[in-house]
Protein backbone atom coordinates (compact mmCIF):
# COMPACT_ATOMS: atom_id res chain seq x y z
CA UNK A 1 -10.32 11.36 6.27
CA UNK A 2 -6.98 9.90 6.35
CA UNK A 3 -4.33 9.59 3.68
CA UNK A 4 -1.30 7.22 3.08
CA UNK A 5 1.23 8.35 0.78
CA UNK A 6 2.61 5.08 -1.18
CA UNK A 7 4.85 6.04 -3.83
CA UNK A 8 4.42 3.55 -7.20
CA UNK A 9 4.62 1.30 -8.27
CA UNK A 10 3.98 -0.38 -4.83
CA UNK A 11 0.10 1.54 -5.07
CA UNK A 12 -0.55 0.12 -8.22
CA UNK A 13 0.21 -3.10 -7.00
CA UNK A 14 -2.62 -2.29 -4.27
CA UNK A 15 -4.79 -1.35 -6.28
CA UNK A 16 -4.50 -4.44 -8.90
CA UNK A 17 -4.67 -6.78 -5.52
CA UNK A 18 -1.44 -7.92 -5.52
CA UNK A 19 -0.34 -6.53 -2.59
CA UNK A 20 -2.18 -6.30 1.02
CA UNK A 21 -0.10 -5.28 3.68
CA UNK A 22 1.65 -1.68 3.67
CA UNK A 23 4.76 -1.47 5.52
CA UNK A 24 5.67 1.72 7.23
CA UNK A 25 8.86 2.96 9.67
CA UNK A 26 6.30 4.23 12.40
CA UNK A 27 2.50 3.63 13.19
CA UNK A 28 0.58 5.75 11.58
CA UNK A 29 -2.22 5.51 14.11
CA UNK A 30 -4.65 3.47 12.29
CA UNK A 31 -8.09 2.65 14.90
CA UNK A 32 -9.18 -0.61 15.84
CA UNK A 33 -10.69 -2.06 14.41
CA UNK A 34 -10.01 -0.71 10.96
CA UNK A 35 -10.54 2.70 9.12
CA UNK A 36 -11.19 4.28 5.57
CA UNK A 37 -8.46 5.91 4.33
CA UNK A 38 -7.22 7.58 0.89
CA UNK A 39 -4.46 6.28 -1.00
CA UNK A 40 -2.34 8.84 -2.51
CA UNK A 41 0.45 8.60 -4.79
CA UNK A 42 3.76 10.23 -4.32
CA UNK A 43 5.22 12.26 -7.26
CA UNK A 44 8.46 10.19 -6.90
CA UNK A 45 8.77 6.35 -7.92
CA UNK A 46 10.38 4.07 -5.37
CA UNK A 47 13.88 3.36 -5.82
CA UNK A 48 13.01 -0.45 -5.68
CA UNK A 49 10.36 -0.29 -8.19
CA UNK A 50 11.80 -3.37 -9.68
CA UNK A 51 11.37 -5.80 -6.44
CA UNK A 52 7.97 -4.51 -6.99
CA UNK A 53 7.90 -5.76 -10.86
CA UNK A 54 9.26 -9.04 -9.90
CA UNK A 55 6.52 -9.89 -7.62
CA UNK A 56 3.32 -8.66 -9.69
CA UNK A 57 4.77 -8.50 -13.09
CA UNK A 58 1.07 -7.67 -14.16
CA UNK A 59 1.51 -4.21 -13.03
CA UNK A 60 1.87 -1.47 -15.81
CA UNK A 61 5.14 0.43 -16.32
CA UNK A 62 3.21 3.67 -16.71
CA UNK A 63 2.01 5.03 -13.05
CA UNK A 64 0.37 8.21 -12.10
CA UNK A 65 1.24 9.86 -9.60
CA UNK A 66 0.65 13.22 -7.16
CA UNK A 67 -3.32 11.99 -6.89
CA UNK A 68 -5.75 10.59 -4.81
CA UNK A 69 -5.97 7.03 -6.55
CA UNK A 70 -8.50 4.51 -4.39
CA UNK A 71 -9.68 4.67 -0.90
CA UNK A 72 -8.70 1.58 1.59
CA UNK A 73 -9.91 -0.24 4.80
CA UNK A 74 -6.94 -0.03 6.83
CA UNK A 75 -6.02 -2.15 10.09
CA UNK A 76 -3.69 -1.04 12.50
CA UNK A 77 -0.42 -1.72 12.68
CA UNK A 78 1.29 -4.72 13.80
CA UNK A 79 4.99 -5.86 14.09
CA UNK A 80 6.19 -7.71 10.94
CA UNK A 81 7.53 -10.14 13.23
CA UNK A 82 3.94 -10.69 14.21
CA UNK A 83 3.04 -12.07 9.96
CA UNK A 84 3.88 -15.01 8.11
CA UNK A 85 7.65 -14.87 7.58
CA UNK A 86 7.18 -16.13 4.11
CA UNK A 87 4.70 -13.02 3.12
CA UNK A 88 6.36 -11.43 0.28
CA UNK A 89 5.08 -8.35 0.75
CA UNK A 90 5.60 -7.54 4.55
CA UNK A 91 9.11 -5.97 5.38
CA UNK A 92 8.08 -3.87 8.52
CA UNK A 93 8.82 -2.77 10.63
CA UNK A 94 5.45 -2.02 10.97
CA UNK A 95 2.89 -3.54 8.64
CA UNK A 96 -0.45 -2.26 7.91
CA UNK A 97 -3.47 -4.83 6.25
CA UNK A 98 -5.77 -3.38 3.57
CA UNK A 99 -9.14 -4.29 2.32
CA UNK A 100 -11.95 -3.17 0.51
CA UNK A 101 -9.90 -1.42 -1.80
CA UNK A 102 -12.05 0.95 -4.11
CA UNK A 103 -10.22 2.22 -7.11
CA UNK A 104 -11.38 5.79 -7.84
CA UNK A 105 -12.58 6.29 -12.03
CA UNK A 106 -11.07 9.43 -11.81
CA UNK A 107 -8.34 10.68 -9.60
């Protein structure tokens, strides 16, 4: 299996179901038409964590991190020119969707 590396708090916000698309610099590859992968997060929080805040100010302020958190349906990748230019959530370039997400009880 698979794993995406999203650094937090952009995972927690997949995992609460805030966010659905994952944006990425290349295409990681994903098969049509979708496929199970882990989500992982990255020991380092993302320098705009507070974007992140300011559109699911649910999420906690206390993230783990370095562990295997949920497991995802993943579609491949598509152009963010391709999505609704007033989704929140995609910046691109390339923009993967997620489903199904399954949070794990224990990392």
């Amino acid at each position: 299996m698979r794993a995406l590396t999203i650094r937090q708090p952009w995972l927690d916000a997949i995992l609460v179901g805030s966010k659905r698309i994952e944006n990425r610099g290349r295409d990681p590859g994903i098969r049509y038409p979708a496929e199970w992968v882990a989500l992982h997060a990255g020991l380092a929080l993302h320098v705009d964590a507070d974007s992140c805040y300011g559109l699911a100010p649910e999420l906690p302020r206390d993230h783990l991190r370095g562990a295997i958190l949920g497991l995802a349906l993943v579609t491949p990748g598509v152009p963010v020119e391709s999505l609704d230019p007033a989704d929140p959530w995609a910046s691109g370039p390339i923009c993967l969707g997620l489903a199904q997400i399954l949070v794990l009880d224990r990392p």
